[in-house]
Protein backbone atom coordinates (compact mmCIF):
# COMPACT_ATOMS: atom_id res chain seq x y z
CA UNK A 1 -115.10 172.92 43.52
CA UNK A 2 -118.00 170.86 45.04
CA UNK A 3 -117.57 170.48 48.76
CA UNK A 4 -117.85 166.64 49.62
CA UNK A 5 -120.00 165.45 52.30
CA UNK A 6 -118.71 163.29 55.29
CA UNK A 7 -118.22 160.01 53.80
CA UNK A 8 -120.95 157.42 54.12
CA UNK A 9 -119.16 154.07 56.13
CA UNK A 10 -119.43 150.79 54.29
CA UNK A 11 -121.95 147.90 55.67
CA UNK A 12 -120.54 144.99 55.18
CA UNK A 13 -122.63 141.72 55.98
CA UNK A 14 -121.41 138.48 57.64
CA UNK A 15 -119.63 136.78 54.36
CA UNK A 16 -118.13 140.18 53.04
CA UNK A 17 -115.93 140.94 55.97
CA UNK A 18 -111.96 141.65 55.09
CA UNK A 19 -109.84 139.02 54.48
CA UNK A 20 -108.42 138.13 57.95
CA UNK A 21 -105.56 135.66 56.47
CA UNK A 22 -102.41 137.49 54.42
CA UNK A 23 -101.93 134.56 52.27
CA UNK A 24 -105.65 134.33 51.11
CA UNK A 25 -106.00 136.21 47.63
CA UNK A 26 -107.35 140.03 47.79
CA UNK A 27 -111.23 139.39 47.16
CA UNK A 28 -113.26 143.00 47.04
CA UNK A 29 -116.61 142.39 49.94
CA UNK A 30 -119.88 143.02 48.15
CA UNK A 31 -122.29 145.54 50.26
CA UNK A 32 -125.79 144.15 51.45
CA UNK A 33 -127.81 145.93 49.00
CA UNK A 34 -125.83 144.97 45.93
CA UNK A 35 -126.35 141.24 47.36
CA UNK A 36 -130.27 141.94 47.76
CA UNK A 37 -130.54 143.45 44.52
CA UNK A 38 -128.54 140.16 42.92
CA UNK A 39 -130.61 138.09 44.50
CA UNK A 40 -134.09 139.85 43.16
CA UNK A 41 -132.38 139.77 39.63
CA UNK A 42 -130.53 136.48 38.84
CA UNK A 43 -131.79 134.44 41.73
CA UNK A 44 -129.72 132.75 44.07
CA UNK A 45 -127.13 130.73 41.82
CA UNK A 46 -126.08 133.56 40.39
CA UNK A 47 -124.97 135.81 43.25
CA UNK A 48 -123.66 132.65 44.96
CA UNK A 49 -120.83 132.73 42.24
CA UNK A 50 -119.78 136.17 42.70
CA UNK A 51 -119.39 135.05 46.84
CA UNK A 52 -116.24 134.21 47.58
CA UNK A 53 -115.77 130.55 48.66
CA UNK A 54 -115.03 129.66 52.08
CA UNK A 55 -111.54 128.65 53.61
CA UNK A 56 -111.56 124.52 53.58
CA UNK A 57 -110.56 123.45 57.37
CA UNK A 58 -108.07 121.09 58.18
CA UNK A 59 -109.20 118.27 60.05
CA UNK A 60 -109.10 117.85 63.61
CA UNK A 61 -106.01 115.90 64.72
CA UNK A 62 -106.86 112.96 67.08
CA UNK A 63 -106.62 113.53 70.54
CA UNK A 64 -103.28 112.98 71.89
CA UNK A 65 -101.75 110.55 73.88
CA UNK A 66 -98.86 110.44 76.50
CA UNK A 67 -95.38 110.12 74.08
CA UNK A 68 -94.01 106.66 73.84
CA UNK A 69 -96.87 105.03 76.13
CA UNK A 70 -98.37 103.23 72.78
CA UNK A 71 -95.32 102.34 71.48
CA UNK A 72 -93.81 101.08 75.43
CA UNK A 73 -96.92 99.14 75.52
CA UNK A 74 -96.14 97.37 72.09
CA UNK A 75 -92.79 96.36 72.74
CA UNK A 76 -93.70 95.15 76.18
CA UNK A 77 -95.92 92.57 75.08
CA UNK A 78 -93.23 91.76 72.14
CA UNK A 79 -90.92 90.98 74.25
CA UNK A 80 -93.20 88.45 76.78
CA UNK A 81 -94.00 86.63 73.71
CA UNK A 82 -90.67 86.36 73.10
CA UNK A 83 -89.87 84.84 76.21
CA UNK A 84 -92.74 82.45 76.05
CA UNK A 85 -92.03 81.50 72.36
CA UNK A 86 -88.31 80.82 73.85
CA UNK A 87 -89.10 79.27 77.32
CA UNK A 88 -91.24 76.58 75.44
CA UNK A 89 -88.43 75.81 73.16
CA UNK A 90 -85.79 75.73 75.79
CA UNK A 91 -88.09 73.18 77.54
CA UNK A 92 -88.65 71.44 74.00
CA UNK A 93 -85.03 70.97 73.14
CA UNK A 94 -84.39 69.75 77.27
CA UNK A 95 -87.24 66.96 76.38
CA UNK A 96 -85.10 66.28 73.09
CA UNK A 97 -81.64 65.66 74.38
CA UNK A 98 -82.72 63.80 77.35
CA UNK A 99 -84.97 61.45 75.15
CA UNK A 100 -81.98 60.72 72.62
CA UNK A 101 -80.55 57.60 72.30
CA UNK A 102 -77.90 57.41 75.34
CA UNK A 103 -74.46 56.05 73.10
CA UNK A 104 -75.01 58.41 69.82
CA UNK A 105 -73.80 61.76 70.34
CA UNK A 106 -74.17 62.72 66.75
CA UNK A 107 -78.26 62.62 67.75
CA UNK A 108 -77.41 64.60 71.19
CA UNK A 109 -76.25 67.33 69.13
CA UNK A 110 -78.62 66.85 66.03
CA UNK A 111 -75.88 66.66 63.77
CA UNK A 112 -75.14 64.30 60.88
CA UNK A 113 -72.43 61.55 60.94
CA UNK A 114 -70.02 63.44 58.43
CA UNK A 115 -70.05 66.63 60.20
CA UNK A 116 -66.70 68.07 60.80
CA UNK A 117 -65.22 69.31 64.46
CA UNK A 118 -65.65 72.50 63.68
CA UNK A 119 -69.29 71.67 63.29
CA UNK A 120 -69.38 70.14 66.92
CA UNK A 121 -68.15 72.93 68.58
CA UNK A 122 -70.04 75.54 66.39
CA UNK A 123 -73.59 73.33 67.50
CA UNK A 124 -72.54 72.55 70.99
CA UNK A 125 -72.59 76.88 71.46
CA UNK A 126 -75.59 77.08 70.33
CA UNK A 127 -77.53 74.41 71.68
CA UNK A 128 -76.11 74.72 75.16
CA UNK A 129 -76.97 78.45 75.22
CA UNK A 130 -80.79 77.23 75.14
CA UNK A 131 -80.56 74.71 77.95
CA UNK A 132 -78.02 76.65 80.41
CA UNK A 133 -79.19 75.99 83.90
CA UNK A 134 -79.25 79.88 84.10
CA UNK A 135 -80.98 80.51 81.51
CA UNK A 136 -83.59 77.75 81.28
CA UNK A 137 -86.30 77.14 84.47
CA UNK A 138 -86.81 73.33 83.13
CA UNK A 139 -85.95 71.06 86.39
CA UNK A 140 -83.90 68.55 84.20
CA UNK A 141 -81.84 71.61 82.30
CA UNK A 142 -78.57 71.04 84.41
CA UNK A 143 -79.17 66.98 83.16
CA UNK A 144 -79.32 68.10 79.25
CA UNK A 145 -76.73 70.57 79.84
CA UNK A 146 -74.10 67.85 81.04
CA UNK A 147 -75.48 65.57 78.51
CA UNK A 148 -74.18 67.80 75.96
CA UNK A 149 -71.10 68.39 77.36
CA UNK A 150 -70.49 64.60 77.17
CA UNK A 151 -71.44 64.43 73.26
CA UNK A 152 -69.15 66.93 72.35
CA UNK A 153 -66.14 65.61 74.86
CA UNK A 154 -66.74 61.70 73.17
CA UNK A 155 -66.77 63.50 69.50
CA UNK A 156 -63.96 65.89 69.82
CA UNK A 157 -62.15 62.54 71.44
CA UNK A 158 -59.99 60.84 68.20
CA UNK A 159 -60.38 57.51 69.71
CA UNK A 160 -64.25 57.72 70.80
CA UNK A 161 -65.24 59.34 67.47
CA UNK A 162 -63.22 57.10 65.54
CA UNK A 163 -65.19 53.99 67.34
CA UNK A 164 -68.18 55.75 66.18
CA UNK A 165 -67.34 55.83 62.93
CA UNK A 166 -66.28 52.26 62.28
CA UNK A 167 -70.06 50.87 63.63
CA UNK A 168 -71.33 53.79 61.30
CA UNK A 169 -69.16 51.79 58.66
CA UNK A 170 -70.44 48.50 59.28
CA UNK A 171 -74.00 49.96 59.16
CA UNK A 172 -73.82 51.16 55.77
CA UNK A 173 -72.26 47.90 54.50
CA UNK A 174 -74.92 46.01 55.89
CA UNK A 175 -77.83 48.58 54.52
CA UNK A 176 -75.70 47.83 51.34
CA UNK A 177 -76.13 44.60 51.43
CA UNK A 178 -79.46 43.96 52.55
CA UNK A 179 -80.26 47.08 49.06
CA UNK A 180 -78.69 44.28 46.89
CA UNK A 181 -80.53 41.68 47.71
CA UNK A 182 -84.09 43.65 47.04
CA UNK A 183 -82.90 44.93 43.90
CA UNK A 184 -82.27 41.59 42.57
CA UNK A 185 -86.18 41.42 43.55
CA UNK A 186 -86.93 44.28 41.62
CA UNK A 187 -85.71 43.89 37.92
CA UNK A 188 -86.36 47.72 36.97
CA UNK A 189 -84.51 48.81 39.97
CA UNK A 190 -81.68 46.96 38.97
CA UNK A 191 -81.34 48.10 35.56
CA UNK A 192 -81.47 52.01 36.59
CA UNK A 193 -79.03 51.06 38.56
CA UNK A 194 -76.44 49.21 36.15
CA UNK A 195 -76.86 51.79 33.72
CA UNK A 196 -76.67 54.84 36.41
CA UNK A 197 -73.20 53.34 37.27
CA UNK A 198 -73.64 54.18 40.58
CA UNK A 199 -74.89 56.93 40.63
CA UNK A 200 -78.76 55.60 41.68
CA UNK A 201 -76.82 54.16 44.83
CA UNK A 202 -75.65 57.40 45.83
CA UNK A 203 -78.39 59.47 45.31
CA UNK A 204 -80.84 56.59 47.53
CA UNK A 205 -77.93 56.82 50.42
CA UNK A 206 -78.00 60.75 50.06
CA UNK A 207 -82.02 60.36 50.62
CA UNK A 208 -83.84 60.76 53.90
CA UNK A 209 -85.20 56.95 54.01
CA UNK A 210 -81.49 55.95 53.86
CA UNK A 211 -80.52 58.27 56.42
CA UNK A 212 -83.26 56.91 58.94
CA UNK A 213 -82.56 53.35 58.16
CA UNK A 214 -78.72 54.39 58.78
CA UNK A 215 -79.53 56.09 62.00
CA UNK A 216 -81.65 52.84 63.00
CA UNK A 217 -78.76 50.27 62.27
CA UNK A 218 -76.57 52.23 63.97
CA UNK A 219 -78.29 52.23 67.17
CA UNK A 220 -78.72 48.48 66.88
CA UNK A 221 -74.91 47.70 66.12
CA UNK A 222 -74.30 49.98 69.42
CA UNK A 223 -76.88 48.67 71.49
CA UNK A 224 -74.94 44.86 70.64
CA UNK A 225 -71.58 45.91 71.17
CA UNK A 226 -72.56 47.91 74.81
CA UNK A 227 -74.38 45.34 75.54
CA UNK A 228 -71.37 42.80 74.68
CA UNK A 229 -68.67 45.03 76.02
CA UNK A 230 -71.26 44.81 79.62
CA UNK A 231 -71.24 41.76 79.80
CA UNK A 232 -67.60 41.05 79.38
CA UNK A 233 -66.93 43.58 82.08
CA UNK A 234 -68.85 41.84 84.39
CA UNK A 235 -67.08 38.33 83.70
CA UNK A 236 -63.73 40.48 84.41
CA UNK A 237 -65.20 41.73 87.55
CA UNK A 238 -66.51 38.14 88.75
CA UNK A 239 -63.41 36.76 87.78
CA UNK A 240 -61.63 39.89 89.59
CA UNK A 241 -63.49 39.39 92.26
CA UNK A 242 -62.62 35.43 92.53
CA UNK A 243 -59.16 35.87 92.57
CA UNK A 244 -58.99 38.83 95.17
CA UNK A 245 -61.02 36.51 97.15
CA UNK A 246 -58.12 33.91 96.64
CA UNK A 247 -55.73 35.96 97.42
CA UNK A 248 -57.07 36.91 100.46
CA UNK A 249 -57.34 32.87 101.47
CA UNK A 250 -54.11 32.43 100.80
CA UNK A 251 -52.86 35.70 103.02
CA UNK A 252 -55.42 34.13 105.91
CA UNK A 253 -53.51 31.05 105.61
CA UNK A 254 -50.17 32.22 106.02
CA UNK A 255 -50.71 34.64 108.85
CA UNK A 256 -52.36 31.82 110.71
CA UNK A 257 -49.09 29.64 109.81
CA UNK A 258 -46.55 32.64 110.93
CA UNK A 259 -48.54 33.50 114.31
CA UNK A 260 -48.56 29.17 114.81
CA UNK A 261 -44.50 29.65 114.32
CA UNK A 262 -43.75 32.11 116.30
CA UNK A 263 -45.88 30.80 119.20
CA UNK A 264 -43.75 27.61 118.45
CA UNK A 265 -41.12 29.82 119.01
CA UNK A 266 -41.82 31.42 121.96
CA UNK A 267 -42.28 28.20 123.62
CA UNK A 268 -39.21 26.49 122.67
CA UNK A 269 -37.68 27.03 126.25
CA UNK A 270 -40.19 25.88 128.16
CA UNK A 271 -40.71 22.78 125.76
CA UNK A 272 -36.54 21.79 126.74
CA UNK A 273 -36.54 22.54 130.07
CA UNK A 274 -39.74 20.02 130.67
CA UNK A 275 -37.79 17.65 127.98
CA UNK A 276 -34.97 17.48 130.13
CA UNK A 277 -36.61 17.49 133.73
CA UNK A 278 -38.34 14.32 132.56
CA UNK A 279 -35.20 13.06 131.37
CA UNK A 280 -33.74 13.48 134.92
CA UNK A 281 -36.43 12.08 137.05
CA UNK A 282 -37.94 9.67 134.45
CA UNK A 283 -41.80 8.66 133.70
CA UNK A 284 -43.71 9.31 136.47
CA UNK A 285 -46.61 6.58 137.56
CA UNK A 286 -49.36 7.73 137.28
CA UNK A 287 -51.75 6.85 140.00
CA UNK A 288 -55.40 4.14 139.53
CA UNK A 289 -53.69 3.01 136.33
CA UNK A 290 -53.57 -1.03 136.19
CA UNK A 291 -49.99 -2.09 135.19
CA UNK A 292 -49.37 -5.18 132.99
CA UNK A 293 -47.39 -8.11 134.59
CA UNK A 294 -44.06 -8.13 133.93
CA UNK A 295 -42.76 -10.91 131.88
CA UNK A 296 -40.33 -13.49 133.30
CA UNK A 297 -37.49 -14.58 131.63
CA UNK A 298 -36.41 -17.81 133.60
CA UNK A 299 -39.47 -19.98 134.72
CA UNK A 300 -38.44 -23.04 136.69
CA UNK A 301 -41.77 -24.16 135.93
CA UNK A 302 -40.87 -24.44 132.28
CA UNK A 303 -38.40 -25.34 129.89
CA UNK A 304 -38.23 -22.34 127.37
CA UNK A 305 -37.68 -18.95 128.40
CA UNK A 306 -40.19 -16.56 127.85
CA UNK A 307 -38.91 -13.63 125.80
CA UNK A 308 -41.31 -10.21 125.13
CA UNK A 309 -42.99 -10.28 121.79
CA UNK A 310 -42.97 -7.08 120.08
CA UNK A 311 -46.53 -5.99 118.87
CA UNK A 312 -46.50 -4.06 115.43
């Protein structure tokens, strides 16, 4: 048997080092010779093949920031425009209520004239949670707030509502009316309208030019009767005011007639005892007054007696 040398160790040249990676497949490393050989023969496309290509790298992950600062940083500036956004309408809606007409509370509230009480109290919630004094920085917040409070205490009143209602009556009658009158104007109008049965009516008060006009007339017929029920209150008050004034005249005048009777009183002894002194001692003369001559009944002188002539 042939004794065998010491074996000769593999060169293996910079791409045909061992696989380094266990889950790579097995690829056998080609010696340099073989590869110079290869190259001499086929040229370099050839031999390129038989190489082994290299391991695609994964990208580089971008460089990392602290966790949660990004996403800390978002919500941050979510939440100040949030509470701009909602400052500006808190101060909006503040504006609103305070510029509404004063005796409608339906417009105080934003709520239309056939809403129910439920509906009052549902919208009063949520409007007053936007203008709380605690919760809105406006300067005239605690004004709106307790403007509010008023349009829900005069709509969840039966009586106040009620009054409401009745000039919200007449102010659809008279829109009514005054509709009439321009459809007899208007010739095709009026025949939609006969043959609609009603319906063409309904559908122009369910529309938003109605609804304006409505709100419009109402604020008139309420402006009238304030004004009337004003003025009447201040007749009552002048007229109030006349008779307390009266009254008081007429207490002036009999104090002033009780203290004159019982200083009559008081003086009642003094007024007999002087009444009866003079009684006793008679009229005194009083002195550097020039008496009349006395008048003489018997005159020798003449023949009629001279009687005294009483004077009227």
């Amino acid at each position: 048997m042939a004794r065998l040398g010491p074996a000769r160790p593999r060169i293996f040249g910079p791409g045909c080092s061992w696989p380094t990676n266990p889950h790579r497949p097995f690829s056998v490393p080609v010696p340099v010779p073989a590869r110079v050989s290869c190259l001499r023969r086929n040229g370099l496309s050839s031999c390129s093949q038989s190489r082994s290509p290299p391991e695609p790298r994964p990208p580089s992950p971008p460089p990392r920031t602290p966790m949660g600062s990004s996403e800390a940083d978002d919500d941050q500036l979510l939440k100040s425009f949030l509470a701009e956004v909602s400052e500006a309408e808190r101060d909006n809606e503040v504006l609103r209520i305070l510029g509404c007409f004063k005796l409608n509370p339906f417009e105080h509230l934003k709520l239309s004239f056939d809403s129910s009480v439920d509906e009052v109290k549902k919208q009063y919630r949520k409007l007053s949670l936007l203008v709380h004094p605690d919760k809105c920085k406006h300067p005239q917040a605690q004004e709106a707030f307790g403007a509010l409070a008023k349009a829900q205490q005069l709509l969840l009143d039966p009586q106040e509502r009620g009054y409401i209602l009745d000039q919200v009556t007449s102010a659809k009658e008279e829109l009514r009316a005054k509709r009439k009158k321009e459809l007899r104007k208007d010739s095709a109008s009026k025949i939609k309208s006969q043959v609609d049965e009603g319906k063409y009516e309904e559908q122009f008060e369910r529309s938003d030019e109605f609804q304006k006009q409505l709100i419009i007339k109402v604020r008139e017929i309420l402006t009238d009767k304030e004004w009337r029920r004003r003025k009447m209150q201040m007749r009552i008050s002048e007229e109030e005011g006349r008779l307390k004034k009266d009254e008081e005249e007429t207490k002036e005048m009999w104090k002033r007639k009780r203290e004159h009777e019982e200083k009559w009183e008081e003086t009642r002894d003094q007024r007999v005892s002087s009444w009866r002194d003079f009684m006793k001692t008679g009229k005194k003369a009083r002195k550097g007054e020039l008496k009349p001559p006395r008048l003489k009944t018997e005159d020798p002188n003449k023949s009629y007696v001279q009687r005294p002539v009483k004077r009227g």
